[in-house]
Protein backbone atom coordinates (compact mmCIF):
# COMPACT_ATOMS: atom_id res chain seq x y z
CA UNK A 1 29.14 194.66 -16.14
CA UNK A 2 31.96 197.26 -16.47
CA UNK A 3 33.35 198.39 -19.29
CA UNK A 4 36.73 197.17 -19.20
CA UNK A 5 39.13 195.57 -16.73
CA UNK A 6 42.38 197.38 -17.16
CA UNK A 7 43.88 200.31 -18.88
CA UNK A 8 45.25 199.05 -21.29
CA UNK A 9 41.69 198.11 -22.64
CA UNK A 10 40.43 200.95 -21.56
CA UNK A 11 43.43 203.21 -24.08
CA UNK A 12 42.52 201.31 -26.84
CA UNK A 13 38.50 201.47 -26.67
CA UNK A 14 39.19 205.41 -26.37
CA UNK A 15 41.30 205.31 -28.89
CA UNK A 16 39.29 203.24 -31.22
CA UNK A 17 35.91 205.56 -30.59
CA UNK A 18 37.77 208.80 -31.23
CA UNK A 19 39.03 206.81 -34.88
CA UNK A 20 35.49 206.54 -35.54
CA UNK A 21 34.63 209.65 -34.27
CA UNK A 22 36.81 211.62 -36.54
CA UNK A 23 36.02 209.56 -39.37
CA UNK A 24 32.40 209.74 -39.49
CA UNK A 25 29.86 212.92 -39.14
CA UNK A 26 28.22 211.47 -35.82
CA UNK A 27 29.65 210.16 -32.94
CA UNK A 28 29.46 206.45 -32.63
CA UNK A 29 27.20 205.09 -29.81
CA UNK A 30 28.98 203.89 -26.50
CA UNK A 31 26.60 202.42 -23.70
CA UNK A 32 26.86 200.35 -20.42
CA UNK A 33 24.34 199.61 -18.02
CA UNK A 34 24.72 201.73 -15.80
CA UNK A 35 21.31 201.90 -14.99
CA UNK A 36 20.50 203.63 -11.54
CA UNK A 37 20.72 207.14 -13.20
CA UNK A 38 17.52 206.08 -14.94
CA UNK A 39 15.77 205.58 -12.12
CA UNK A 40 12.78 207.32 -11.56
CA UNK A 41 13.75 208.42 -7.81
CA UNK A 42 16.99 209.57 -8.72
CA UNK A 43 15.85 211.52 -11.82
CA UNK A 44 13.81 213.34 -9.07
CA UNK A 45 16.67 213.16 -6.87
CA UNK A 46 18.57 214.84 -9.75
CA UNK A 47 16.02 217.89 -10.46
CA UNK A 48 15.74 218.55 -6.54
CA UNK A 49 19.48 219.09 -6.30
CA UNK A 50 19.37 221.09 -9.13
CA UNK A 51 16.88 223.58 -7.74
CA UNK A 52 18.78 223.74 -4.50
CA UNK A 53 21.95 224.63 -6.44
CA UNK A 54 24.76 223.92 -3.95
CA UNK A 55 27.49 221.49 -3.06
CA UNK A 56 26.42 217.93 -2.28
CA UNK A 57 27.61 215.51 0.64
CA UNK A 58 26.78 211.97 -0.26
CA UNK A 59 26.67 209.15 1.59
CA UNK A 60 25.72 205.23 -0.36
CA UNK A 61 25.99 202.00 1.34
CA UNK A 62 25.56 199.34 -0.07
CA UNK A 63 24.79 195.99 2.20
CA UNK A 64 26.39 193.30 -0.35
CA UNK A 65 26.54 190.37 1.24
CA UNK A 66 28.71 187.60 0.40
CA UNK A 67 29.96 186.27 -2.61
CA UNK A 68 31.81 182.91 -2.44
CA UNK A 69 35.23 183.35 -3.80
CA UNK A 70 34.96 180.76 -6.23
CA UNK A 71 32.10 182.83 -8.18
CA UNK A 72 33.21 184.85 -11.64
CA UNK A 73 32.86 187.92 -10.38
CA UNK A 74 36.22 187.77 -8.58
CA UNK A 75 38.04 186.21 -11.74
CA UNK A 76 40.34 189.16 -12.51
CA UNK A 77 39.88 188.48 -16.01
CA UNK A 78 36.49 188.06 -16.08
CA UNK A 79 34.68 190.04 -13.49
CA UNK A 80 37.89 191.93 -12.05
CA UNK A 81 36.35 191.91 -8.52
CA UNK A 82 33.80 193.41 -6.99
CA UNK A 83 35.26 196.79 -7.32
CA UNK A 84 35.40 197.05 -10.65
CA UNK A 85 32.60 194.63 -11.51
CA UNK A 86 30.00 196.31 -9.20
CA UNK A 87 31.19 199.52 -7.30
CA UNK A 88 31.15 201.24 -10.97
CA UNK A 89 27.72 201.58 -10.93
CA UNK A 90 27.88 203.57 -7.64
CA UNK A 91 30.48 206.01 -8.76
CA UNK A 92 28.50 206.35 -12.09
CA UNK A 93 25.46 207.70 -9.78
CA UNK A 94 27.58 209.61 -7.31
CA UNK A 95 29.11 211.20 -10.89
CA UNK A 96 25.57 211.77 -12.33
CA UNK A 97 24.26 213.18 -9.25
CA UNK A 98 27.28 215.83 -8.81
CA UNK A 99 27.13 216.78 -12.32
CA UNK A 100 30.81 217.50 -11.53
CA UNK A 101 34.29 215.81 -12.86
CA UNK A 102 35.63 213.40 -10.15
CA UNK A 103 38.87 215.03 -8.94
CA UNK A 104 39.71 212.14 -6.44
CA UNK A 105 38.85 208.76 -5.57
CA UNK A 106 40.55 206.47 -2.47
CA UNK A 107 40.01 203.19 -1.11
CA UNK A 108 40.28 201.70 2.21
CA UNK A 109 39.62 198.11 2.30
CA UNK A 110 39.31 194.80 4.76
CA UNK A 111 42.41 192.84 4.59
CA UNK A 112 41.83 189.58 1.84
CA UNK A 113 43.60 187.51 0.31
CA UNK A 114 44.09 189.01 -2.15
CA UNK A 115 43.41 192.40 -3.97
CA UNK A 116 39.98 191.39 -4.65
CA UNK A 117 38.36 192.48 -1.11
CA UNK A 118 34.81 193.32 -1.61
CA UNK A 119 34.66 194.98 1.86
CA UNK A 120 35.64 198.70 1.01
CA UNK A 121 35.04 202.39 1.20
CA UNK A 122 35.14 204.27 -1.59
CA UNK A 123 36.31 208.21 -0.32
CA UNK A 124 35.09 210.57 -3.64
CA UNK A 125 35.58 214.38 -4.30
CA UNK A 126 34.34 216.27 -7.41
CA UNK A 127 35.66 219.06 -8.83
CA UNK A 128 32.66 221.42 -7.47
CA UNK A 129 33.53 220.80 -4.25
CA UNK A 130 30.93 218.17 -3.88
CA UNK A 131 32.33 214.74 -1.97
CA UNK A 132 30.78 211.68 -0.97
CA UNK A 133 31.71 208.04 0.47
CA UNK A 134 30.70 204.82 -0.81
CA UNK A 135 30.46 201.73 1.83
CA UNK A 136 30.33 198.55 0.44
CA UNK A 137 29.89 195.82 2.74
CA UNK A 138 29.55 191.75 2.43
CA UNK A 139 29.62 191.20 6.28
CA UNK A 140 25.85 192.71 7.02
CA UNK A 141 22.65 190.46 7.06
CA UNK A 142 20.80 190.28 3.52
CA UNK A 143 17.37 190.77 5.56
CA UNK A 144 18.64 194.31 5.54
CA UNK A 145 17.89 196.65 2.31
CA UNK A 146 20.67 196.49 -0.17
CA UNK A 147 20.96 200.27 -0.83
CA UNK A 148 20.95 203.39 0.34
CA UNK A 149 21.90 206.68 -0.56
CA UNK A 150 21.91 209.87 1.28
CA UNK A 151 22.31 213.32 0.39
CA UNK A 152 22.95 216.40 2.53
CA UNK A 153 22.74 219.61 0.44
CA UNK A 154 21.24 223.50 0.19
CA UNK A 155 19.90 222.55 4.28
CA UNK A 156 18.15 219.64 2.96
CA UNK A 157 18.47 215.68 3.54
CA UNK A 158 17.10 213.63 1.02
CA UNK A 159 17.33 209.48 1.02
CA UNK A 160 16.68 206.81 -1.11
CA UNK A 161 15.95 203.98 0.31
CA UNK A 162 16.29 200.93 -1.84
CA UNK A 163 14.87 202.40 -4.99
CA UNK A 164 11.29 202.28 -3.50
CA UNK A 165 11.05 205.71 -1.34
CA UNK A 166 12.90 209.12 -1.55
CA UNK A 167 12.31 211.05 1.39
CA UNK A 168 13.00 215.11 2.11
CA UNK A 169 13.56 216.94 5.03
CA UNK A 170 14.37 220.91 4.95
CA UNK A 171 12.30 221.92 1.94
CA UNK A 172 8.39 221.88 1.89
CA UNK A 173 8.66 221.89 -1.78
CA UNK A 174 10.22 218.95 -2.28
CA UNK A 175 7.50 216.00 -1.92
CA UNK A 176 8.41 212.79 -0.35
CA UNK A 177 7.68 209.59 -3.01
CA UNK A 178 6.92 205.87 -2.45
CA UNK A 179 6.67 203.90 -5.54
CA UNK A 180 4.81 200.34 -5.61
CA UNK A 181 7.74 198.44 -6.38
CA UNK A 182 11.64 199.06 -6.67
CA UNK A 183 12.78 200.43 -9.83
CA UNK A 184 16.22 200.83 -10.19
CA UNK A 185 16.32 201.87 -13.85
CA UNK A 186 16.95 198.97 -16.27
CA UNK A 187 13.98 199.55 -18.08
CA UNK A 188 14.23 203.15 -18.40
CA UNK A 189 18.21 202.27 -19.24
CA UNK A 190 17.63 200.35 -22.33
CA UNK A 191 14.94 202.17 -23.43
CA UNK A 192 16.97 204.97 -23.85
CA UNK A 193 19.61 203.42 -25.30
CA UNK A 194 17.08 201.79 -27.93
CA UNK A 195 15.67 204.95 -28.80
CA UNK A 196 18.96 206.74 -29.09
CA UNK A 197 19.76 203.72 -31.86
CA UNK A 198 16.69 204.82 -33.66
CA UNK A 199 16.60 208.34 -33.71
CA UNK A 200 20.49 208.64 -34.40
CA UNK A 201 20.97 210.41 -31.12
CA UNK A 202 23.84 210.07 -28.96
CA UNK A 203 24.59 207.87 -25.94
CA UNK A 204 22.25 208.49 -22.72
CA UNK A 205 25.18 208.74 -21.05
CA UNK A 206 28.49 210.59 -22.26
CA UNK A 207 30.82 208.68 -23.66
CA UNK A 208 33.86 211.10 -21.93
CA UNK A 209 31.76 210.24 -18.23
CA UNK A 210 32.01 206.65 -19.12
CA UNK A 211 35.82 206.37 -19.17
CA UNK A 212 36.44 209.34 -16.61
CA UNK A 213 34.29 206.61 -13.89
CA UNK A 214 36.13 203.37 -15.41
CA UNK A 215 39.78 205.22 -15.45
CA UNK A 216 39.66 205.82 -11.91
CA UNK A 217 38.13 202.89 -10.51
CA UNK A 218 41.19 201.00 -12.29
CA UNK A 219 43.63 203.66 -10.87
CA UNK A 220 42.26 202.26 -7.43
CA UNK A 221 42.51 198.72 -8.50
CA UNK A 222 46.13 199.20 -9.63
CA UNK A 223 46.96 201.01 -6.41
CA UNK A 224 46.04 198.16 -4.25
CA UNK A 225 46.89 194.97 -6.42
């Protein structure tokens, strides 16, 4: 689930957590489940692109399949489309990954019926120069895997496919790994979150990165409704 479905609810959750925030001598604790960041592959992912230090090219699609209209999901007011309601979990990775602010972010959509398409491309650029695309597709076959993200970077390719392998080419270093099963972070992501409740730590992911991903994803929204 997103965080919010429009700015006005994002302005007043901001401005609600900096109230608390300057009222209190710890920052209050802001989470969503974003949870792919706390995968084990793209933690890897993560420290690989790190050592390589040097601009990223990304490249996610995402074989959705379809969703009858009828479902919540494309209730503006409860699931605000597929967009918002699902596609913010692969700009939170792209954002992780970059360890960069986003400094642009463009759609171009399938004709529907209305705003709600859930056949898009998300275009992305980051303020280190990094950029990436995001394809998100209902009209594949669901025998295909659902995700896959690739990264060109430093003379390397690295892909994960479907949360199960990450594989290298360029760099002998960098090991290729197959896990037993798909793990796309949920466990890892409220963990985390659990242990940042008991130790009095902060949010596993920043609060600021949180609204900078929902902000623009409801820019888009706006810009095509």
């Amino acid at each position: 689930m997103p965080l919010c479905l429009s700015i006005e609810e994002l302005n007043s959750i901001e401005s609600k957590y900096q109230e608390i925030n300057n009222n209190n001598s710890k920052s209050p604790l802001l989470m969503v489940g974003f949870n792919r960041r706390f995968s084990p592959l793209i933690k890897q992912l993560k420290s690989n692109l790190e050592s390589l230090d040097s601009h990223k090219s990304f490249t996610y699609t995402v074989n959705a399949g379809y969703v009858d209209s009828t479902n919540w999901i494309h209730n503006p007011k409860l699931g605000g489309g597929r967009l918002i309601g699902e596609a913010c979990h692969f700009v939170d990775l792209l954002r992780f990954l970059a360890d960069s602010e986003i400094q642009n972010l463009k759609i171009v959509s399938t004709p529907e019926a209305n705003y709600l398409s859930d056949n898009f491309v998300l275009q992305i650029s980051f303020k280190d120069g990094s950029i990436g695309s995001i394809n998100y597709f209902k009209n594949g076959d669901k025998s295909y895997p659902k995700e896959r993200l690739e990264v060109f970077s430093g003379g390397t390719i690295q892909i994960v496919d479907n949360f199960r392998k990450l594989r290298v080419w360029g760099a002998n270093k960098l090991k290729n790994i197959r896990l037993i099963r798909q793990d796309k972070g949920q466990f890892n992501c409220i963990k985390e979150f659990i242990n940042a409740i008991k130790d009095g730590d902060k949010s596993p992911i920043e609060f600021n990165e949180i609204i900078e991903v929902q902000s623009w994803l409801i820019k888009v929204m706006d810009e095509i409704s």
